[in-house]
N, C-alpha and C. Protein backbone atom coordinates (compact mmCIF):
# COMPACT_ATOMS: atom_id res chain seq x y z
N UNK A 1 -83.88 249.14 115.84
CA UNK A 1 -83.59 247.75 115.65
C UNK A 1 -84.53 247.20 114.57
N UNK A 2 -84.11 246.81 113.69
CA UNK A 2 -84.74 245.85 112.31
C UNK A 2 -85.38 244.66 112.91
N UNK A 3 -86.54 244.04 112.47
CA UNK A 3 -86.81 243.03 112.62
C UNK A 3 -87.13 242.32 111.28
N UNK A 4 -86.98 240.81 110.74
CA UNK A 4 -87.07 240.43 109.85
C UNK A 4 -89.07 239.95 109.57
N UNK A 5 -88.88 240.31 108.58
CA UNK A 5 -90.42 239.63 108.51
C UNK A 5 -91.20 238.84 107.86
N UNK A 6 -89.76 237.91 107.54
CA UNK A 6 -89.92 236.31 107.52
C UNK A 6 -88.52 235.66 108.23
N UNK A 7 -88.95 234.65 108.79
CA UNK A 7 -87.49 233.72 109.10
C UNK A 7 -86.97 233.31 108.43
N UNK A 8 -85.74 232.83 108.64
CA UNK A 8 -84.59 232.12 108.12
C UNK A 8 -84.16 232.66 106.73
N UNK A 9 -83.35 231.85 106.25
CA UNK A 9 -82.72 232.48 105.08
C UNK A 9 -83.63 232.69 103.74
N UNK A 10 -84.37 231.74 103.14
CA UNK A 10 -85.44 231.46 102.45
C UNK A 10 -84.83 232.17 101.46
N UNK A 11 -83.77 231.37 100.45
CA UNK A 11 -83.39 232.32 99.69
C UNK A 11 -83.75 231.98 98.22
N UNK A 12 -84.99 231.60 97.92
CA UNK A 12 -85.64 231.82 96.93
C UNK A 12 -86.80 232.94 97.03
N UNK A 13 -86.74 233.50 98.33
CA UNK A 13 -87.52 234.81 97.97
C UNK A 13 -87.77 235.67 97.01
N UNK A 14 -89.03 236.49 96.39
CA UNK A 14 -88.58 237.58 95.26
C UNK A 14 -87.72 238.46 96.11
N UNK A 15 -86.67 239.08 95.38
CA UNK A 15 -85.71 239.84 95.75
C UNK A 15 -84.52 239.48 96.60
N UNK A 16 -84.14 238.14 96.43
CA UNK A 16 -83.21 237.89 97.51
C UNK A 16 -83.42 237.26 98.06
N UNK A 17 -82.48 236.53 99.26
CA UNK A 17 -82.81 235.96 100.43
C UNK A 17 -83.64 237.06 101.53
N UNK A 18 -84.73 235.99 102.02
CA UNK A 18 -86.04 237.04 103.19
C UNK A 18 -85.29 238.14 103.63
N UNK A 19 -83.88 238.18 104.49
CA UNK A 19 -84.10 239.50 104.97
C UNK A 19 -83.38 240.55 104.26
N UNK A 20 -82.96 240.27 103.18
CA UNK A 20 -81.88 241.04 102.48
C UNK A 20 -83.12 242.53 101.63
N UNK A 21 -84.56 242.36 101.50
CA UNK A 21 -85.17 243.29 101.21
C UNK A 21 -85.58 244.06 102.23
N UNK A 22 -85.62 242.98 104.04
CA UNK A 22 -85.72 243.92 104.94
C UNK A 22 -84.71 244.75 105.16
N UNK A 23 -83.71 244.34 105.11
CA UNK A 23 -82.28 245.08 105.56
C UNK A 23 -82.32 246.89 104.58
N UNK A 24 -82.53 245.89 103.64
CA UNK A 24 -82.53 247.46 102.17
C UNK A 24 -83.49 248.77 102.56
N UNK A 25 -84.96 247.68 103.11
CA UNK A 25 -85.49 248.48 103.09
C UNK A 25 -85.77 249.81 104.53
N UNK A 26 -85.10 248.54 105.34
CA UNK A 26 -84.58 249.77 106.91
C UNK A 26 -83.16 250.34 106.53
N UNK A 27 -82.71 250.31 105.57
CA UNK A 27 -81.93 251.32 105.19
C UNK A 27 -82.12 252.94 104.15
N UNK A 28 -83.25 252.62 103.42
CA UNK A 28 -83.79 253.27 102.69
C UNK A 28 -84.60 254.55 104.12
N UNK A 29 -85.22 253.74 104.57
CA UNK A 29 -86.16 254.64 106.14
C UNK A 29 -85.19 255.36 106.47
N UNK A 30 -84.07 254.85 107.08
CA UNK A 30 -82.98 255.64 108.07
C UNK A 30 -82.48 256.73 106.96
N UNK A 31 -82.51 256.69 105.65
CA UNK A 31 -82.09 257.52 104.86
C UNK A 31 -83.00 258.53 105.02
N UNK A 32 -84.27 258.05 104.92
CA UNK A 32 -85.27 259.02 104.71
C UNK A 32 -85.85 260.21 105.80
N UNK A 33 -85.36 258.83 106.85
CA UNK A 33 -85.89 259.82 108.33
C UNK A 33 -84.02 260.78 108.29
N UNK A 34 -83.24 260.26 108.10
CA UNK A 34 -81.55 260.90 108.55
C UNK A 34 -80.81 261.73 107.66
N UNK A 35 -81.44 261.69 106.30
CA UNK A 35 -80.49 262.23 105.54
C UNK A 35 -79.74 260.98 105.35
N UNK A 36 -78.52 261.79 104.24
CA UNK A 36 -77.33 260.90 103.91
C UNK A 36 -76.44 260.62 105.18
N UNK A 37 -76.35 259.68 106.09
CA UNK A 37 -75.65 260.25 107.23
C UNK A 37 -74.72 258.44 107.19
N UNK A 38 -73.26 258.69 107.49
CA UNK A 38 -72.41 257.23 107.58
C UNK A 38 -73.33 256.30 108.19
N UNK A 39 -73.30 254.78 108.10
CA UNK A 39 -73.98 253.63 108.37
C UNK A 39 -72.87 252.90 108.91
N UNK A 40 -72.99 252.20 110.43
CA UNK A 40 -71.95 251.39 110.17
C UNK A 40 -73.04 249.73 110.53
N UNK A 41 -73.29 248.72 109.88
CA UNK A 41 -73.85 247.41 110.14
C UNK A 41 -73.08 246.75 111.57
N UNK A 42 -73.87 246.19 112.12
CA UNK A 42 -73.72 245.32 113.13
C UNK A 42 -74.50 244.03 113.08
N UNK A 43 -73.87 242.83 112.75
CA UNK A 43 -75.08 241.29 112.76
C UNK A 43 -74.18 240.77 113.49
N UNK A 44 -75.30 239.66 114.32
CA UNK A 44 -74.25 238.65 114.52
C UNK A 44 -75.19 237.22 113.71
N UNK A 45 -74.53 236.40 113.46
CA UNK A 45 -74.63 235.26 112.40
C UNK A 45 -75.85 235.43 111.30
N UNK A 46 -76.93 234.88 110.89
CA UNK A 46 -77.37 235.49 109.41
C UNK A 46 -77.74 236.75 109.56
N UNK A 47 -77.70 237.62 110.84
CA UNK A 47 -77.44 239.08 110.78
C UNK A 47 -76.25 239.58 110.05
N UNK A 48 -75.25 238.95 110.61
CA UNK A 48 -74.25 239.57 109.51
C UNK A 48 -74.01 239.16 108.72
N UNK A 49 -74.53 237.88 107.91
CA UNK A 49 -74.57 237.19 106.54
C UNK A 49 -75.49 238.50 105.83
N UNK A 50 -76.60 238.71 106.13
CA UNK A 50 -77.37 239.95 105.89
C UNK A 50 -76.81 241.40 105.67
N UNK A 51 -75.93 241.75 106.57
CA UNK A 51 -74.94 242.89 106.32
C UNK A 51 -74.17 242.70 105.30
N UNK A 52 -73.39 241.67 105.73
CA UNK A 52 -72.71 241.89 103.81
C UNK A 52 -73.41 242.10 102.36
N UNK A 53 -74.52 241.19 102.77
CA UNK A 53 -74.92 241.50 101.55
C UNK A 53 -75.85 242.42 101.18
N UNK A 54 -76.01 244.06 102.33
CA UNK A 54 -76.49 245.13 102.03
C UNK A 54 -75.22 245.94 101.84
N UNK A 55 -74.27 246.02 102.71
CA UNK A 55 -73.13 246.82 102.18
C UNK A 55 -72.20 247.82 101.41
N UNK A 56 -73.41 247.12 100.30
CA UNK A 56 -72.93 247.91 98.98
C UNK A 56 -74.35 249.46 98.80
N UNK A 57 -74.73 249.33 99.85
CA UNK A 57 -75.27 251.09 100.34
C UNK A 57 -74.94 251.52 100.55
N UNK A 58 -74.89 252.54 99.91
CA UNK A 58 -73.76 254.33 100.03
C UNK A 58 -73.95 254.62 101.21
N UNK A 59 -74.60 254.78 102.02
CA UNK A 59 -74.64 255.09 103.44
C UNK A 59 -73.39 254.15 104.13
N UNK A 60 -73.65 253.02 103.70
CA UNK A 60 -72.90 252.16 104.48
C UNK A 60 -71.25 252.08 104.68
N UNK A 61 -70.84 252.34 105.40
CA UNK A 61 -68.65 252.64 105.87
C UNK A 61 -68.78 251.07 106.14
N UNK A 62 -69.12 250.38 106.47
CA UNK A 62 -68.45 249.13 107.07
C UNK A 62 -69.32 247.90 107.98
N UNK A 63 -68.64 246.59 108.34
CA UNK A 63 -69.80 245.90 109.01
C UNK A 63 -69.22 245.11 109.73
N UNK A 64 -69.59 245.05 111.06
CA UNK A 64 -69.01 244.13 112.52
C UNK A 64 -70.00 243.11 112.10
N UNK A 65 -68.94 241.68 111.68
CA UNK A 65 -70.03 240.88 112.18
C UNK A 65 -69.57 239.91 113.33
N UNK A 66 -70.08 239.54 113.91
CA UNK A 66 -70.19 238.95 114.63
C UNK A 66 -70.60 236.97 114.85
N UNK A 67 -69.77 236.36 115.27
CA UNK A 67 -69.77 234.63 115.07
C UNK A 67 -70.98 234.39 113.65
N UNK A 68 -69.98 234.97 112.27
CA UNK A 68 -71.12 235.40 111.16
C UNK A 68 -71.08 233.86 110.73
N UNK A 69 -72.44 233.59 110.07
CA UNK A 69 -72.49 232.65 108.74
C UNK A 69 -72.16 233.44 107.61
N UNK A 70 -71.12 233.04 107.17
CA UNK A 70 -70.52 233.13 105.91
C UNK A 70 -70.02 231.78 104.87
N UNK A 71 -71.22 231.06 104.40
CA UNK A 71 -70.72 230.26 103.59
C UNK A 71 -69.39 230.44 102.55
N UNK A 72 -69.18 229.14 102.33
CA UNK A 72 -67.84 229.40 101.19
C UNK A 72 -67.71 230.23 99.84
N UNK A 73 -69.27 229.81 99.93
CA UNK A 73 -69.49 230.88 98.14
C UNK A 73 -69.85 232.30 98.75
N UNK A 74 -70.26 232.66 99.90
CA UNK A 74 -70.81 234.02 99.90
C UNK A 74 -69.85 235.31 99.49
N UNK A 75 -70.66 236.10 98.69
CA UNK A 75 -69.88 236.80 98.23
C UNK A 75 -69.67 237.95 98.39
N UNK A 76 -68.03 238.43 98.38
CA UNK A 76 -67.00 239.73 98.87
C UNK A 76 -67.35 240.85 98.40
N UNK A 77 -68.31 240.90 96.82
CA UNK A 77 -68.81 242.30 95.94
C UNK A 77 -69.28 242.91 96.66
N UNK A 78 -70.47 243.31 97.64
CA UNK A 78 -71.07 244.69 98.55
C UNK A 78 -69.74 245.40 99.19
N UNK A 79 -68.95 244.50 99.40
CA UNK A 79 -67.95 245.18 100.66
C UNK A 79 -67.03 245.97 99.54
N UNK A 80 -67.41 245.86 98.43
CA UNK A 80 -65.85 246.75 98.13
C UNK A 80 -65.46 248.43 98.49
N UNK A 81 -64.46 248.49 98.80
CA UNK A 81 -64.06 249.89 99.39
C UNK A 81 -64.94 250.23 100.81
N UNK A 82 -64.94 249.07 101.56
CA UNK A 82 -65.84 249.23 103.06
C UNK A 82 -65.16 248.58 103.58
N UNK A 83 -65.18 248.73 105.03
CA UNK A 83 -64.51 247.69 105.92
C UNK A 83 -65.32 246.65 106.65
N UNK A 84 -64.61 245.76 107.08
CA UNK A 84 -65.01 244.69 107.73
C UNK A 84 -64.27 244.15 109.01
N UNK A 85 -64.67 243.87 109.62
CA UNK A 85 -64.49 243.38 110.65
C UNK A 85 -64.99 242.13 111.34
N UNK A 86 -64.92 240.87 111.89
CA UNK A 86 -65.48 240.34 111.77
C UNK A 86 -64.69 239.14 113.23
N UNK A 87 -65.72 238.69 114.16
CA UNK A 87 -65.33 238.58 115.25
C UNK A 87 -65.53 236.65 115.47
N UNK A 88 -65.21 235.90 115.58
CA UNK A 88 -65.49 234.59 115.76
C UNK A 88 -65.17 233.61 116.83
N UNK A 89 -65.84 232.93 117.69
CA UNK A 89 -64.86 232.07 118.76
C UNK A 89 -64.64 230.85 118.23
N UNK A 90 -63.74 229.90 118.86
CA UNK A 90 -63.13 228.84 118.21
C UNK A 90 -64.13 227.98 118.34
N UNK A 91 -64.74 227.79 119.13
CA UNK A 91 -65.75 226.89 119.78
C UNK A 91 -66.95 226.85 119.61
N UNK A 92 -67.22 227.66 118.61
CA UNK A 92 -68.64 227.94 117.62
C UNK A 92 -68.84 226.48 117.02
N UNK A 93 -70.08 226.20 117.46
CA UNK A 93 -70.47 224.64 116.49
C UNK A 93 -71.66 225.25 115.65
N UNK A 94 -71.93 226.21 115.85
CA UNK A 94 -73.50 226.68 114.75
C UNK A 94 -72.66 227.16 113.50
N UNK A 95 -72.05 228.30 113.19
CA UNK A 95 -71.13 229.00 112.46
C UNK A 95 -69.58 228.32 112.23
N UNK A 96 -69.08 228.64 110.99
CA UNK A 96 -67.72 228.56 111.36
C UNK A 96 -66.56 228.78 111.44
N UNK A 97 -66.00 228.98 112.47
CA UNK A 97 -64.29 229.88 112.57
C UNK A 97 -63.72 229.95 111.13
N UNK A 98 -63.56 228.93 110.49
CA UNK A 98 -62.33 228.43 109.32
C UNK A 98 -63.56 229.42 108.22
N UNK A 99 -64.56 229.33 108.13
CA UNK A 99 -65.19 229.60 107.18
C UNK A 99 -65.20 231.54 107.09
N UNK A 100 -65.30 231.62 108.53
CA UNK A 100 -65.25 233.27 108.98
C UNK A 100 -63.78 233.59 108.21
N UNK A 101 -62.68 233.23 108.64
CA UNK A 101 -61.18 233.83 108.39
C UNK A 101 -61.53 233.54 106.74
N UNK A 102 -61.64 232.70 106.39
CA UNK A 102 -61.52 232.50 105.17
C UNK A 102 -62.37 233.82 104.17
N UNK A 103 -63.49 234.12 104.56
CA UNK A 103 -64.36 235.15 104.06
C UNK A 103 -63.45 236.24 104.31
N UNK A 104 -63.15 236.83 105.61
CA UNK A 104 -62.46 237.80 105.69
C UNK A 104 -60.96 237.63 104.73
N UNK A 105 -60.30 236.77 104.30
CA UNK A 105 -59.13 237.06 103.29
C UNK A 105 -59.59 237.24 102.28
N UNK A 106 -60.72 236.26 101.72
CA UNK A 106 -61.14 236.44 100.46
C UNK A 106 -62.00 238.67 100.34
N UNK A 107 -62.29 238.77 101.00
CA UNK A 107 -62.56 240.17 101.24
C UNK A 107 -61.81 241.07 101.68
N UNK A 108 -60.30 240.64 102.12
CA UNK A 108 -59.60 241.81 102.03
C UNK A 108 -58.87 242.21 100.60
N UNK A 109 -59.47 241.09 99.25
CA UNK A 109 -58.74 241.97 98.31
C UNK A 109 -59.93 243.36 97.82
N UNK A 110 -61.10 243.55 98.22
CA UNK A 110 -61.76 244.18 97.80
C UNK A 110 -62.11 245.41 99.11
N UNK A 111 -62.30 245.28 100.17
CA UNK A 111 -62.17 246.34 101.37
C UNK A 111 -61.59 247.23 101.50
N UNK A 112 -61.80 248.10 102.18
CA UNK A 112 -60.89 249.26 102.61
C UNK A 112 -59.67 248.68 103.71
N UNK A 113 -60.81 247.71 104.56
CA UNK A 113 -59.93 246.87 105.57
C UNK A 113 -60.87 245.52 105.55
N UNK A 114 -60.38 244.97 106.07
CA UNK A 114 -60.56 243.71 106.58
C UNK A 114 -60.30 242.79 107.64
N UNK A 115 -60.72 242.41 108.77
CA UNK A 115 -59.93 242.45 110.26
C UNK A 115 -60.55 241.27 110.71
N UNK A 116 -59.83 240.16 110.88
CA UNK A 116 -60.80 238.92 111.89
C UNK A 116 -60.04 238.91 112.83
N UNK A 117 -60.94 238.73 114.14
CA UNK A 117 -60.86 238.82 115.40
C UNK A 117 -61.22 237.53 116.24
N UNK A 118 -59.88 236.96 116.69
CA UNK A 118 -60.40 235.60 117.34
C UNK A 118 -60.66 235.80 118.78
N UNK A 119 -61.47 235.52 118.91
CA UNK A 119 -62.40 235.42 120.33
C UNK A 119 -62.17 234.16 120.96
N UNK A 120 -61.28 233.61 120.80
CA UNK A 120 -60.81 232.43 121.42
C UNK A 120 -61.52 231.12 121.44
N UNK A 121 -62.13 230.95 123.02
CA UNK A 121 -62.84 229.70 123.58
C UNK A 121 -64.28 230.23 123.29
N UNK A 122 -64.49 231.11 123.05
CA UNK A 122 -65.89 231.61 122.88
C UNK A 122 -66.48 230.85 121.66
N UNK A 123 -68.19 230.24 122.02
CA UNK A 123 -69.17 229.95 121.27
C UNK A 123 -69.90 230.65 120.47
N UNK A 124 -70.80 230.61 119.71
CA UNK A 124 -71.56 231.32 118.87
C UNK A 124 -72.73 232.48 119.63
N UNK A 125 -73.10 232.01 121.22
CA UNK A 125 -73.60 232.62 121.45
C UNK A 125 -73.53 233.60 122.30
N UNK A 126 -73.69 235.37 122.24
CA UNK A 126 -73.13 236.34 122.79
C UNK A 126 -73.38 236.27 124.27
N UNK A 127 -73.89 235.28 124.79
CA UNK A 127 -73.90 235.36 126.40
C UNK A 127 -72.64 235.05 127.01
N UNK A 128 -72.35 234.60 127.06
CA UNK A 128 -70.37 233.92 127.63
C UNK A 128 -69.55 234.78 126.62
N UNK A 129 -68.92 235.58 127.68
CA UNK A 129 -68.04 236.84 127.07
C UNK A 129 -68.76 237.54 126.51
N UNK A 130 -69.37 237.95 127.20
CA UNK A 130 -70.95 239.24 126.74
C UNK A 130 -69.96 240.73 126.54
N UNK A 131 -69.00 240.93 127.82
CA UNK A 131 -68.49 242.05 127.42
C UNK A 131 -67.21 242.23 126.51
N UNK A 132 -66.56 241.24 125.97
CA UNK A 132 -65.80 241.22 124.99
C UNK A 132 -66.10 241.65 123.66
N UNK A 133 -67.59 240.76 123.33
CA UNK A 133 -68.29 240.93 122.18
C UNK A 133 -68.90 241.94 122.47
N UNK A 134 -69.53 242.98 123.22
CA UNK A 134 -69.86 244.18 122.97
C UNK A 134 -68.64 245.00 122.90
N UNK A 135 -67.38 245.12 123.53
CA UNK A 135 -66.61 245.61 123.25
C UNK A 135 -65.95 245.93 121.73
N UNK A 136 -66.18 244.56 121.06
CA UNK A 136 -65.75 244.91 119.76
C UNK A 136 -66.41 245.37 119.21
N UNK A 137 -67.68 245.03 119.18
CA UNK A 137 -68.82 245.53 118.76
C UNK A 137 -68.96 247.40 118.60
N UNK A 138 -69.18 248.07 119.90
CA UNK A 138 -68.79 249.30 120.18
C UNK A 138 -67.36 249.88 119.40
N UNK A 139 -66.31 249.31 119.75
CA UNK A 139 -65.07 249.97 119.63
C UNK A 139 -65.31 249.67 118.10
N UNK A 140 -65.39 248.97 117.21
CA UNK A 140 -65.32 248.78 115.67
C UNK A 140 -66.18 249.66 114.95
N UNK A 141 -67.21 249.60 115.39
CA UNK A 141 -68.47 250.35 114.93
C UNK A 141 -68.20 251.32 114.85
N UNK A 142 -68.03 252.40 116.34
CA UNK A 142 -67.89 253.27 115.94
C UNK A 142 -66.73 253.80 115.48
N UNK A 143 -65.71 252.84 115.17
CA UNK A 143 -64.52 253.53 114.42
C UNK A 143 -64.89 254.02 113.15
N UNK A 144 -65.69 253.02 112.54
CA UNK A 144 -66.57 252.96 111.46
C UNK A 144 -66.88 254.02 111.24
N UNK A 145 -67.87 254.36 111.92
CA UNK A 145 -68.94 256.11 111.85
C UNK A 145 -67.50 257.10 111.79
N UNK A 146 -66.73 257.32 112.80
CA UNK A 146 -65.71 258.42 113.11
C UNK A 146 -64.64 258.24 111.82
N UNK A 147 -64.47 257.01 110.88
CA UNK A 147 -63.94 257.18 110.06
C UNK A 147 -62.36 257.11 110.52
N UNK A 148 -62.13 256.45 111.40
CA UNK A 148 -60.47 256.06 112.30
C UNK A 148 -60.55 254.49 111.49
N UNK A 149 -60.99 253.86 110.98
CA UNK A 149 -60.34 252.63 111.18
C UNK A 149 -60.35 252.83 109.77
């Protein structure tokens, strides 16, 4: 498990927004300790704002995100020829539904796939419908690794 080691987005950082050099750089480790071995990302909200925008690592097949922040401008380039997946409830007031679907179309012209998943009445946070959201979580992911989806 990654931990960031600064908060929030802070995206005048050198190199990016704060965690986008952590993300790189616990990807670089897992290379180092694993070999070249498939990656599949899992965030949920600026976790998976963070996944997209590591993505574009050769290790990396694809990225579950989860009730993601995806602003309007964030951008579809890491994901190309990767999949996505991407899970949202209607009832999210932190993140937002319209903003999620919208990322995911704008990224299915560049993906391998592209998949939003409405989670209905569900909020932003993974406690209420804990096993739904691990379900997708699990079942996507590792389609990811196995190379089925």
């Amino acid at each position: 498990m990654m931990r960031y080691a600064v908060t929030g987005w802070n995206a005048d950082t050198p190199g990016g927004p704060a965690p986008i050099p952590d993300a790189r750089a616990a990807l670089a480790e897992l290379r180092h300790e694993l070999g070249d071995i498939p990656v599949a990302l899992l965030g949920h909200s600026m976790g998976a704002r963070t996944a997209v925008a590591v993505a574009d690592d050769p290790s990396v097949t694809g990225v579950v995100a989860l009730a993601p922040w995806f602003p309007p401008y964030e951008s579809v380039d890491g994901l190309y020829g990767k999949h996505l997946v991407a899970a949202h409830g209607r009832r999210d007031r932190i993140t937002s539904y319209a903003h999620t679907a919208a990322y995911v179309e704008r990224a299915s012209r560049v993906t391998a796939s592209a998949r939003m998943i409405d989670m209905g009445g569900l909020g932003h946070y993974l406690i209420a419908g804990s096993q739904r959201w691990n379900d997708v979580a699990l079942s996507h992911a590792s389609a990811m690794l196995e190379g089925s989806i």
